[in-house]
N, C-alpha and C. Protein backbone atom coordinates (compact mmCIF):
# COMPACT_ATOMS: atom_id res chain seq x y z
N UNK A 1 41.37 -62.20 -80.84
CA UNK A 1 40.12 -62.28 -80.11
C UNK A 1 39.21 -63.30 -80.81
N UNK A 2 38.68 -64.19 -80.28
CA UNK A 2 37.60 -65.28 -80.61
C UNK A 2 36.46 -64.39 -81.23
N UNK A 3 36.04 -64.96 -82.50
CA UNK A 3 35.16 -64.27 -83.07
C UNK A 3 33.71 -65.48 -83.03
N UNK A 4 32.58 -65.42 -82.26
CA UNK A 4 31.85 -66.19 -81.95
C UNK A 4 30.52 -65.57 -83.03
N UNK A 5 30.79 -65.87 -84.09
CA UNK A 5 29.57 -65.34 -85.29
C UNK A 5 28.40 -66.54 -85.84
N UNK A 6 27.24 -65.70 -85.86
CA UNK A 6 26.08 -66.61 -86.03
C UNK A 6 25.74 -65.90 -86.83
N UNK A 7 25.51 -66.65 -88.09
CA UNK A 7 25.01 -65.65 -89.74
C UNK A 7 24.07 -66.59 -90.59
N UNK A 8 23.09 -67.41 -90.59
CA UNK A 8 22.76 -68.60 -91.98
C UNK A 8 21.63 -67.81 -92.33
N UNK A 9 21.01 -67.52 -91.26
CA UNK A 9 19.06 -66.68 -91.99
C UNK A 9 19.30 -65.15 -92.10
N UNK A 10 18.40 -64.72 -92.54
CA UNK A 10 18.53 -63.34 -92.40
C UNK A 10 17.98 -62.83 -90.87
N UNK A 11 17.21 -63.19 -90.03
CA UNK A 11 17.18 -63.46 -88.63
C UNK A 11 17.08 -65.05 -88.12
N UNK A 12 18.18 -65.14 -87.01
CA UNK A 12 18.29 -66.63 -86.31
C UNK A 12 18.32 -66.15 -85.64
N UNK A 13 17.74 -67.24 -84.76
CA UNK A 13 17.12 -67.67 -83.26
C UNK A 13 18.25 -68.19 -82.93
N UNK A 14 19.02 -69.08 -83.48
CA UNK A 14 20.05 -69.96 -83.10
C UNK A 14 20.89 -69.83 -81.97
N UNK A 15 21.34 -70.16 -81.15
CA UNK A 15 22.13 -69.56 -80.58
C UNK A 15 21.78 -68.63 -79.43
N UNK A 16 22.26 -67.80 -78.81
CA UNK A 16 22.11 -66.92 -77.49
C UNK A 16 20.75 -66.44 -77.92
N UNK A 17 20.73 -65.39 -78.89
CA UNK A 17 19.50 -64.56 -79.21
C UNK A 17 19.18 -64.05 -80.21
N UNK A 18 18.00 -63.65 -80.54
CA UNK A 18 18.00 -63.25 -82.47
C UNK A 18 19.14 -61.95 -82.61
N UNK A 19 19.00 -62.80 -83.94
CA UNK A 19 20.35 -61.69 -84.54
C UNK A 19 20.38 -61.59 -86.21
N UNK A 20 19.81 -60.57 -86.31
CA UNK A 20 19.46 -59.99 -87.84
C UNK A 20 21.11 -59.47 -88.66
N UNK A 21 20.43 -59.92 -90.05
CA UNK A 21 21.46 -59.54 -91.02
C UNK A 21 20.99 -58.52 -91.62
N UNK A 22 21.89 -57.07 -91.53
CA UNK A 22 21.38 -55.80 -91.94
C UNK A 22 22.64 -55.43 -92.62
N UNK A 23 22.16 -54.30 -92.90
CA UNK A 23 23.38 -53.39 -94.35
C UNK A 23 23.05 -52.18 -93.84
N UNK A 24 23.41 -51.13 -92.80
CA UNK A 24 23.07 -50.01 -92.68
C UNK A 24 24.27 -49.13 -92.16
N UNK A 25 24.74 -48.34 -92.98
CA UNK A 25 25.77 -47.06 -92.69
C UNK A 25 25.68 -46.36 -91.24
N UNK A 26 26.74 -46.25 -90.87
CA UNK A 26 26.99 -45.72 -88.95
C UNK A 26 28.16 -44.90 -89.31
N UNK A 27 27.91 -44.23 -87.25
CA UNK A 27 29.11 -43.74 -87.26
C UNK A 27 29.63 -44.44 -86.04
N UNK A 28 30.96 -44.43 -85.80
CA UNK A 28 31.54 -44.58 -84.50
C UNK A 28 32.78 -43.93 -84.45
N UNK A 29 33.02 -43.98 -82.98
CA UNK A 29 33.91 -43.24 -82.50
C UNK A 29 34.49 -43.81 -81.18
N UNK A 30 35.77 -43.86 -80.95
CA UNK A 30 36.53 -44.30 -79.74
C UNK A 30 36.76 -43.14 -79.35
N UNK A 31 36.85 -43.03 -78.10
CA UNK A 31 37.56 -41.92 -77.51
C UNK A 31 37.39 -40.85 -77.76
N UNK A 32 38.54 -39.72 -78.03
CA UNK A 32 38.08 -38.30 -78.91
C UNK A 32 38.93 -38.49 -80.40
N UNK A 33 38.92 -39.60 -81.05
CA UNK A 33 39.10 -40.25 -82.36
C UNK A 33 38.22 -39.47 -83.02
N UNK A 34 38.61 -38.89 -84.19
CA UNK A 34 37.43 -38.69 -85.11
C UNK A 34 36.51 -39.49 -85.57
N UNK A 35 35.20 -39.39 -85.87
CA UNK A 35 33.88 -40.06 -86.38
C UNK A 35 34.34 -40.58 -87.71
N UNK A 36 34.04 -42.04 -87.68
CA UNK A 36 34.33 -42.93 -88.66
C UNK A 36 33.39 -43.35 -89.05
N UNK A 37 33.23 -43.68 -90.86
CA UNK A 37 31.80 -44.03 -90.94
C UNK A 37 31.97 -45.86 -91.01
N UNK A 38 31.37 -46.54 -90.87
CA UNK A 38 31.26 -48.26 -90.54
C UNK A 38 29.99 -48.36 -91.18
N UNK A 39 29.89 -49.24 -91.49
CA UNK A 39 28.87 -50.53 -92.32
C UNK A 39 28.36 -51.73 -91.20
N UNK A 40 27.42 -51.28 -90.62
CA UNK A 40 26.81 -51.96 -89.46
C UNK A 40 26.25 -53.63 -90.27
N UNK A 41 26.49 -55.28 -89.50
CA UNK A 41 26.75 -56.18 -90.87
C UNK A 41 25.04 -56.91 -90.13
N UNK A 42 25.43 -57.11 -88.97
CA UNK A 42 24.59 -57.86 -88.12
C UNK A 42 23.87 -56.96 -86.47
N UNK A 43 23.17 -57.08 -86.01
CA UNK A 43 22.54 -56.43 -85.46
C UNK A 43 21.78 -57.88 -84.36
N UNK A 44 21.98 -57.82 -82.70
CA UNK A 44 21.21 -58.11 -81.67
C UNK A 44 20.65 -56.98 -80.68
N UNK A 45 20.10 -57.87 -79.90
CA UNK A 45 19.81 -56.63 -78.67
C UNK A 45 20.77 -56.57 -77.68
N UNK A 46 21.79 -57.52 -77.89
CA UNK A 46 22.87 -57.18 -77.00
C UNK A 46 24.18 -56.74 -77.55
N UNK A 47 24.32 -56.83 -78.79
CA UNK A 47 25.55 -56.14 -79.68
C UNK A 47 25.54 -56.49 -81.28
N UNK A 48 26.64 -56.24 -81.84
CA UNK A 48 26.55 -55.79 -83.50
C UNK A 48 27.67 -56.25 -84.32
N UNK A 49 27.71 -56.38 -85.57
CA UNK A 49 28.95 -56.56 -86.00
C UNK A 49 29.25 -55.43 -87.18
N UNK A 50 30.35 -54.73 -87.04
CA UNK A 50 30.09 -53.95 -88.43
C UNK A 50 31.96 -54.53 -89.05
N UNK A 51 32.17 -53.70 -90.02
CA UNK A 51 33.01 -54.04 -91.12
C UNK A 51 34.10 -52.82 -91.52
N UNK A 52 35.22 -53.16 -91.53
CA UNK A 52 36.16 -52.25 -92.23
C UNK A 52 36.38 -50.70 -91.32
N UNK A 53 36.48 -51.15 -90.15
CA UNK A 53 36.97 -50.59 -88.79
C UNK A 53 38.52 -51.09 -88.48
N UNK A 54 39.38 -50.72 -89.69
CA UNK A 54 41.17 -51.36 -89.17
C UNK A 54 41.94 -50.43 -87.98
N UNK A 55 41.20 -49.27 -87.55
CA UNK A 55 42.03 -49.36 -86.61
C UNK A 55 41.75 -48.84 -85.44
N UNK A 56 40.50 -50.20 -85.76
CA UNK A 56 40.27 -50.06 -83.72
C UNK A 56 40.77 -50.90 -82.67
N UNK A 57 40.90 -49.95 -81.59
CA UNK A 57 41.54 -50.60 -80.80
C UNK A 57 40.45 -50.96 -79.32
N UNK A 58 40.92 -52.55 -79.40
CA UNK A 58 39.65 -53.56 -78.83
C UNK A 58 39.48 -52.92 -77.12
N UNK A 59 40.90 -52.21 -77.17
CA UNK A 59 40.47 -51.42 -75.50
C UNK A 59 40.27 -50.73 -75.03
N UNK A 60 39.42 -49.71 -76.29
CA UNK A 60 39.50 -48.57 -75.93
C UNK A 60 37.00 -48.96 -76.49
N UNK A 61 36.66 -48.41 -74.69
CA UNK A 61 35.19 -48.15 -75.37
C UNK A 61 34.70 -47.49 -76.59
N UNK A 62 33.32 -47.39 -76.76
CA UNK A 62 32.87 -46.81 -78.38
C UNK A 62 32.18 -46.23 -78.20
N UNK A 63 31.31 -45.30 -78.61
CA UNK A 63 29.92 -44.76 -79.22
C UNK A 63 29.75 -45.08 -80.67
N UNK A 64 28.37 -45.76 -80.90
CA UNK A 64 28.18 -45.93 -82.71
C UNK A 64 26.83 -44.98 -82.26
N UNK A 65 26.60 -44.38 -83.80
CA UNK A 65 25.53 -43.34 -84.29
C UNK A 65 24.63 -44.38 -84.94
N UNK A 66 23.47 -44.87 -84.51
CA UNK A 66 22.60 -45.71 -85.87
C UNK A 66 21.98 -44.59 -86.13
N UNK A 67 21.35 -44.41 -87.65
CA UNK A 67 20.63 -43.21 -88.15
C UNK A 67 19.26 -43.27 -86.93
N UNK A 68 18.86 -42.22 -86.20
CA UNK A 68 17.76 -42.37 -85.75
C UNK A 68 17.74 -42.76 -84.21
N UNK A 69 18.77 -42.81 -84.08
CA UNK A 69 19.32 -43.17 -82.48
C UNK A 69 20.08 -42.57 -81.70
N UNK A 70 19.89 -42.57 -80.52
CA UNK A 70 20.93 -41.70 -79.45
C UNK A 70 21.92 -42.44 -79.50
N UNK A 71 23.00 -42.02 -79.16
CA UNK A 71 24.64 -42.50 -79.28
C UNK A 71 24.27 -43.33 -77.95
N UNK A 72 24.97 -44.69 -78.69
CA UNK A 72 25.16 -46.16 -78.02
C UNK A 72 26.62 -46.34 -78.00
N UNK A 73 26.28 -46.63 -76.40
CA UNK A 73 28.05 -46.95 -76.03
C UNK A 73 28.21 -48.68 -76.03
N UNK A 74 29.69 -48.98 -76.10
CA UNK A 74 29.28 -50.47 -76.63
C UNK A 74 30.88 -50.69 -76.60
N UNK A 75 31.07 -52.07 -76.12
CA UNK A 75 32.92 -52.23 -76.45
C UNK A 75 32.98 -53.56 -77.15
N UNK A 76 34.31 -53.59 -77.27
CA UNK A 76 34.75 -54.47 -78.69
C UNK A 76 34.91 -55.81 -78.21
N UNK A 77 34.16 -56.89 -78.32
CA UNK A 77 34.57 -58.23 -78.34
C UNK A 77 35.56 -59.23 -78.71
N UNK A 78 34.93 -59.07 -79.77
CA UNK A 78 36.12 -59.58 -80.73
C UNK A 78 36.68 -58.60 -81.99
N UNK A 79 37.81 -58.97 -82.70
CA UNK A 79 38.15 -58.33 -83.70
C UNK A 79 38.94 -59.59 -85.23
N UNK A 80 38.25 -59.98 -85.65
CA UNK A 80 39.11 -60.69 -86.89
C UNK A 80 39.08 -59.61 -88.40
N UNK A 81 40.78 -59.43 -88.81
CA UNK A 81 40.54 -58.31 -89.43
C UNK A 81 40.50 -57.13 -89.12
N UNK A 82 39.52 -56.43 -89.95
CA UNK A 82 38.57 -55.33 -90.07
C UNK A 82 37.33 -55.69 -89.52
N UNK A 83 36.91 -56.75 -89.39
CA UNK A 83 35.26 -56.94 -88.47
C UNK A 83 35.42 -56.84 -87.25
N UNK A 84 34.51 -56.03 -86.74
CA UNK A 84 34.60 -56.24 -85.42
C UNK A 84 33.03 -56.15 -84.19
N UNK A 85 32.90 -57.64 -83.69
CA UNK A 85 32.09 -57.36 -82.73
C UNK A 85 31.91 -56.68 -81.35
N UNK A 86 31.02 -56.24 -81.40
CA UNK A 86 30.48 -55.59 -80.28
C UNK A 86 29.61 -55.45 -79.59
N UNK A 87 29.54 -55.47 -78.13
CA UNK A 87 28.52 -55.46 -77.09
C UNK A 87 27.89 -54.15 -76.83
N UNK A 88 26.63 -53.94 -76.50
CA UNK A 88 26.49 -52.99 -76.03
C UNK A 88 26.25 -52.87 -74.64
N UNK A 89 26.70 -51.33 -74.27
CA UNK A 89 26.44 -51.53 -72.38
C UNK A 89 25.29 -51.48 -72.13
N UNK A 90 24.33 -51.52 -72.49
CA UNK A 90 22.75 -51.99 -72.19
C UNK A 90 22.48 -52.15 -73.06
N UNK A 91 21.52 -53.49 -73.36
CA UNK A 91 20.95 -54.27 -74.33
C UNK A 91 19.90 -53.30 -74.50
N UNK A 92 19.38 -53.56 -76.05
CA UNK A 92 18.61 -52.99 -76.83
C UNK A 92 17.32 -53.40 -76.46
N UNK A 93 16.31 -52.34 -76.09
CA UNK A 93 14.90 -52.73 -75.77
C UNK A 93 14.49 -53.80 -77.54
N UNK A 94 13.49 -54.56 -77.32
CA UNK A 94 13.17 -55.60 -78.08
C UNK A 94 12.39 -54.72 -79.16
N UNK A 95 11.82 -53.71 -79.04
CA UNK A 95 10.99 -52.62 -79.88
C UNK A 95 12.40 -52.12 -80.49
N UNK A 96 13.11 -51.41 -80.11
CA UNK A 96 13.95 -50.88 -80.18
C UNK A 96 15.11 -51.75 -81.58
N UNK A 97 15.07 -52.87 -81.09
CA UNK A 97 16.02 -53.86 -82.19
C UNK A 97 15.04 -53.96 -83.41
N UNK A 98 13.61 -54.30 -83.29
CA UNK A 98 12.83 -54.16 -84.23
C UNK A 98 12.99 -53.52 -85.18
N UNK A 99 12.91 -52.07 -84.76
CA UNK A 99 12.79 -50.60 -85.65
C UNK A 99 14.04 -50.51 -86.34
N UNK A 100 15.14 -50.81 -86.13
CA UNK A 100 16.68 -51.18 -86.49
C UNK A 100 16.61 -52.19 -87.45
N UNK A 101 16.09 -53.01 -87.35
CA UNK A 101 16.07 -54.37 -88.72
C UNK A 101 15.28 -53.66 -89.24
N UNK A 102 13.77 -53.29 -89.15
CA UNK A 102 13.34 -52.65 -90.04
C UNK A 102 13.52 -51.52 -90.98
N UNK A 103 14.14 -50.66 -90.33
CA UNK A 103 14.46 -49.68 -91.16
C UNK A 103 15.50 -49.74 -92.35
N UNK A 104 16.29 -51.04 -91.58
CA UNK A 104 17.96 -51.53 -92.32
C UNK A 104 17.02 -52.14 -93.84
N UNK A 105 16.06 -52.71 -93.78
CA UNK A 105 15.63 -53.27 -94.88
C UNK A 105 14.36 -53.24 -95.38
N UNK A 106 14.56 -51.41 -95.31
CA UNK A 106 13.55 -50.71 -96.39
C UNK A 106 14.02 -49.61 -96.85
């Protein structure tokens, strides 16, 4: 899967839409897979990248847990590795992505 990653600032504009560099612990889950914990890397209002997810499978939808959030459903874009991007099925209100970078880096 084409991995289309935008990373130089800690938030860029660059590209489609801002997209923050965060460090914040999740959960996700495919299917009725048990809850896995993931390392959420990057963060938009339309999807995410987290890390050291080997065995997901890109066709099966998701739910991720952000601390503080209702379970977000979201499917897999790309996969290089263990990274893997993801969309979410409704983009993140703009308040909403805010409170998410912020919290990731305090």
């Amino acid at each position: 899967m084409r991995n289309p990653r935008n990373s130089s600032d800690d938030v860029t504009g660059h590209g489609r839409e801002k997209r923050a560099l965060v460090t914040l612990d999740c959960e996700m889950r495919q299917s009725t897979r048990p809850w896995k914990r993931v390392q959420l890397e990057d963060i938009s209002p339309s999807g995410f990248r987290i890390s050291q997810f080997p065995d997901c499978n890109p066709q099966i939808p998701l739910r991720i847990r952000i601390p503080g959030l209702e379970l977000l459903p979201a499917k897999v874009r790309w996969q290089e590795g263990n990274d893997v991007g993801c969309e979410f099925a409704s983009p993140l209100h703009v308040a909403v992505f805010e409170h998410i970078v912020k919290r990731a880096r305090t």
